[in-house]
C-alpha atoms as a PDB file:
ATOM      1  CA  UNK A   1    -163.282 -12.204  -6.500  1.00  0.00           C
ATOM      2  CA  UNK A   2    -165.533 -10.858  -4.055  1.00  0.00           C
ATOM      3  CA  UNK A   3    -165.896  -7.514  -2.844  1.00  0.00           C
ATOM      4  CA  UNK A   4    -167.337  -6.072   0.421  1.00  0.00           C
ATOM      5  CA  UNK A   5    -169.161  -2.824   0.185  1.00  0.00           C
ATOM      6  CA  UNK A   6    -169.700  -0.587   2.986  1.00  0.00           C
ATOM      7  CA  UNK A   7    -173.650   1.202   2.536  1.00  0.00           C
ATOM      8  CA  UNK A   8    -174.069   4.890   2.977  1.00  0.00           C
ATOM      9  CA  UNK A   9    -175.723   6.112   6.505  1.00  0.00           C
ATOM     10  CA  UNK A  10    -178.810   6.786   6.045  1.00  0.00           C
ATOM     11  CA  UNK A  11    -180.959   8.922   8.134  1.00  0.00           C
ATOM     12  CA  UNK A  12    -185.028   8.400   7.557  1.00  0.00           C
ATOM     13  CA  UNK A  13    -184.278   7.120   3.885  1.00  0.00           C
ATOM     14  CA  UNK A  14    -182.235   9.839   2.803  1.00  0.00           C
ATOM     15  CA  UNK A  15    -178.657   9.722   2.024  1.00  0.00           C
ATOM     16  CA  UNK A  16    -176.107  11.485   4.445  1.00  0.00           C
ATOM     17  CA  UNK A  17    -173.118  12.288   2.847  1.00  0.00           C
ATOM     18  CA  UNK A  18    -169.915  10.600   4.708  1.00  0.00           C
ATOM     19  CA  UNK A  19    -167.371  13.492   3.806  1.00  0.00           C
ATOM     20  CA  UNK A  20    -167.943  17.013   2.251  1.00  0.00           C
ATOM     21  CA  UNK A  21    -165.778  19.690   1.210  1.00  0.00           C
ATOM     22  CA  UNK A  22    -164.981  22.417  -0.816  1.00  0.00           C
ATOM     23  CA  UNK A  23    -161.907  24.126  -2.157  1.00  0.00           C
ATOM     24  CA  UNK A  24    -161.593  27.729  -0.856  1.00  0.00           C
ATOM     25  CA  UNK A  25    -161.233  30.293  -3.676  1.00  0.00           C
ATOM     26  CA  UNK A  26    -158.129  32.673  -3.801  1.00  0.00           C
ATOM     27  CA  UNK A  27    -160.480  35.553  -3.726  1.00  0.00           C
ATOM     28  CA  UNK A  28    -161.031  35.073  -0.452  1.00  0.00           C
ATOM     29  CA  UNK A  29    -157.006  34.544   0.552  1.00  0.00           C
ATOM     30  CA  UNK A  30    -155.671  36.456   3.596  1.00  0.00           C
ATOM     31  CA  UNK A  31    -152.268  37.741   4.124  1.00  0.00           C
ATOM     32  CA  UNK A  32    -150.344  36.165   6.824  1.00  0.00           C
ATOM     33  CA  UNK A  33    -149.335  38.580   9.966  1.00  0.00           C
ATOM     34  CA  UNK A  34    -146.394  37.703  11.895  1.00  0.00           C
ATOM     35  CA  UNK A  35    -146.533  38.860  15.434  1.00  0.00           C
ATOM     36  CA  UNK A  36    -143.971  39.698  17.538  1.00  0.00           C
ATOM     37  CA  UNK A  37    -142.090  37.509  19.526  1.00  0.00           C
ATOM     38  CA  UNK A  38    -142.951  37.255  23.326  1.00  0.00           C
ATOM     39  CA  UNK A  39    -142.018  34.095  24.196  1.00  0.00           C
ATOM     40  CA  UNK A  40    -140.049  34.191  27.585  1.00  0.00           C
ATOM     41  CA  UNK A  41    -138.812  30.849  29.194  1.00  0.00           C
ATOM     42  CA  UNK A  42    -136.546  29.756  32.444  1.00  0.00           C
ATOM     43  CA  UNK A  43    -134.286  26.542  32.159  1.00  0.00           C
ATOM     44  CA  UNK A  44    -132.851  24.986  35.449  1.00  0.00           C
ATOM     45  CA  UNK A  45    -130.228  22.903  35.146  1.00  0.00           C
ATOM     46  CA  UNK A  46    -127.651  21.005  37.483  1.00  0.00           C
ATOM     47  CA  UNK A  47    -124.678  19.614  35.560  1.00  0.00           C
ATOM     48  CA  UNK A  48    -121.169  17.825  36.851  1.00  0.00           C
ATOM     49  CA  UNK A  49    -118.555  18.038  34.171  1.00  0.00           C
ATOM     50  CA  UNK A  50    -114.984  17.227  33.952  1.00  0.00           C
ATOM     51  CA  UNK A  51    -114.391  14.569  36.216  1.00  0.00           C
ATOM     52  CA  UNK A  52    -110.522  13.288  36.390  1.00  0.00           C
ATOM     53  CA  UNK A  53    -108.571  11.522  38.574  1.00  0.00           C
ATOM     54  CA  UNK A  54    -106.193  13.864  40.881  1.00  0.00           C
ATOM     55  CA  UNK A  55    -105.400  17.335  40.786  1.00  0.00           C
ATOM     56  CA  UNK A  56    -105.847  19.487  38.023  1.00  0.00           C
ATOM     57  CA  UNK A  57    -105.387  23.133  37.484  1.00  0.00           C
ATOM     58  CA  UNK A  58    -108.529  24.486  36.908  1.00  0.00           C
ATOM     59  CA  UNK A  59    -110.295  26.589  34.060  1.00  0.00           C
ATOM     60  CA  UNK A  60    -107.413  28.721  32.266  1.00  0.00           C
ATOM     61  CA  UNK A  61    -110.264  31.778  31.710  1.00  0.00           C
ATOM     62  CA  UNK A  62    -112.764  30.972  34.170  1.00  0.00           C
ATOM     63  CA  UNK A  63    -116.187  31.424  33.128  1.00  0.00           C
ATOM     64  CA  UNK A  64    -115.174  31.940  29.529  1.00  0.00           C
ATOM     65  CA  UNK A  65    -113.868  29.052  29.172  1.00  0.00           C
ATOM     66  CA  UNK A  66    -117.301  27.267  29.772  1.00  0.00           C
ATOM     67  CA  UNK A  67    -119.487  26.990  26.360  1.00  0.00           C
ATOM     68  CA  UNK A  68    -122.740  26.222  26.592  1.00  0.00           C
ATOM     69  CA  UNK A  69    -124.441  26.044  22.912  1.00  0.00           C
ATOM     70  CA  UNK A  70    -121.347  27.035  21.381  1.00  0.00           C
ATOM     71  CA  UNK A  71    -121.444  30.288  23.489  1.00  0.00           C
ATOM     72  CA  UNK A  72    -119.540  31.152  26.122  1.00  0.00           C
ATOM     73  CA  UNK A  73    -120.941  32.165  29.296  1.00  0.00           C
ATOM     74  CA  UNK A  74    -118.730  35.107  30.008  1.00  0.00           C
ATOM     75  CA  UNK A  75    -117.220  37.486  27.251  1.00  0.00           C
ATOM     76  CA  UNK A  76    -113.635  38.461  27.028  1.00  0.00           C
ATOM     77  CA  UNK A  77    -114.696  41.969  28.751  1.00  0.00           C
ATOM     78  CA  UNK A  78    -116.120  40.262  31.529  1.00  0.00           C
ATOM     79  CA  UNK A  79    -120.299  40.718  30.812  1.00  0.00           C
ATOM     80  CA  UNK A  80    -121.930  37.756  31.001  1.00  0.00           C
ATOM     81  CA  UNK A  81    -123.955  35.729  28.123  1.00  0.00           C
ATOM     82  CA  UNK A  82    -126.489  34.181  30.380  1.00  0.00           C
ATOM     83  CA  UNK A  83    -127.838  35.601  33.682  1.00  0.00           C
ATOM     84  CA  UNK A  84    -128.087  33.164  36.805  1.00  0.00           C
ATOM     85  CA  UNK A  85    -125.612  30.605  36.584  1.00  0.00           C
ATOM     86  CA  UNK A  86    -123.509  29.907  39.095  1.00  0.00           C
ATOM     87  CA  UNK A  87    -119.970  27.404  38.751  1.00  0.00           C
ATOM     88  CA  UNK A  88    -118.132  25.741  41.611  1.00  0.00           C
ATOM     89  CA  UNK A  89    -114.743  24.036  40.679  1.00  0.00           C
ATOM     90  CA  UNK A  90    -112.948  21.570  42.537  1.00  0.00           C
ATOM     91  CA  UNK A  91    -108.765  20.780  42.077  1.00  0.00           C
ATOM     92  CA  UNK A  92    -109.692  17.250  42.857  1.00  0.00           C
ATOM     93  CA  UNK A  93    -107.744  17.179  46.165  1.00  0.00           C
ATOM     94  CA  UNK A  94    -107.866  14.710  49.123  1.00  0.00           C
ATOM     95  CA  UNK A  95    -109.492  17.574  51.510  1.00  0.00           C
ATOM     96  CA  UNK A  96    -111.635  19.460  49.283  1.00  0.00           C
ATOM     97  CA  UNK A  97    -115.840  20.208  50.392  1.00  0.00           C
ATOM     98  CA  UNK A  98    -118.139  18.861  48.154  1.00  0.00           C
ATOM     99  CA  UNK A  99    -120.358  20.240  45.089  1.00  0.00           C
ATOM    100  CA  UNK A 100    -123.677  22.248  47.093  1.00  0.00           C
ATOM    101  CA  UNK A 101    -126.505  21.492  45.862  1.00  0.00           C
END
């Protein structure tokens, strides 16, 4: 069975070690800090739902009846979940303008 052997870098004769490390004691352990949380982040999204052949009714509660994560984006008192969004519905007519944007 033969083996291959890789040899140890050597720098002017002299060994140089290929990995070192050492295990850092617990004396010298710091306690975590959480800091607080400042993330702040804008999505932009464009989305065409509900499509359906001929005319349909509508959304029974308008904006509340529109979920997005599980939450919808008007309450039953009529303040709003999520700032900036903006929904256009169409009865599916023969005559009806199309979706802006």
């Amino acid at each position: 069975m033969n083996q291959t052997t890789h040899p140890t870098p050597r720098t002017r004769g002299a060994a140089t070690p290929v990995l070192a490390g050492a295990k850092k004691g617990a004396s010298n352990a710091r306690t975590p800090v959480e800091t607080a949380d400042s993330l702040h982040s804008m999505a932009v999204a464009r989305i065409i739902d509900l499509a359906s052949e001929g005319e349909i009714r509508g959304l029974v509660a308008g904006k509340q009846s529109i979920y997005l994560d599980q939450v919808p984006i008007e309450n039953p008192d009529g303040t709003l979940n999520f700032s900036g969004v903006d929904v256009q519905t169409r009865s599916g007519t023969q005559d009806q303008e199309h979706i802006s944007g």
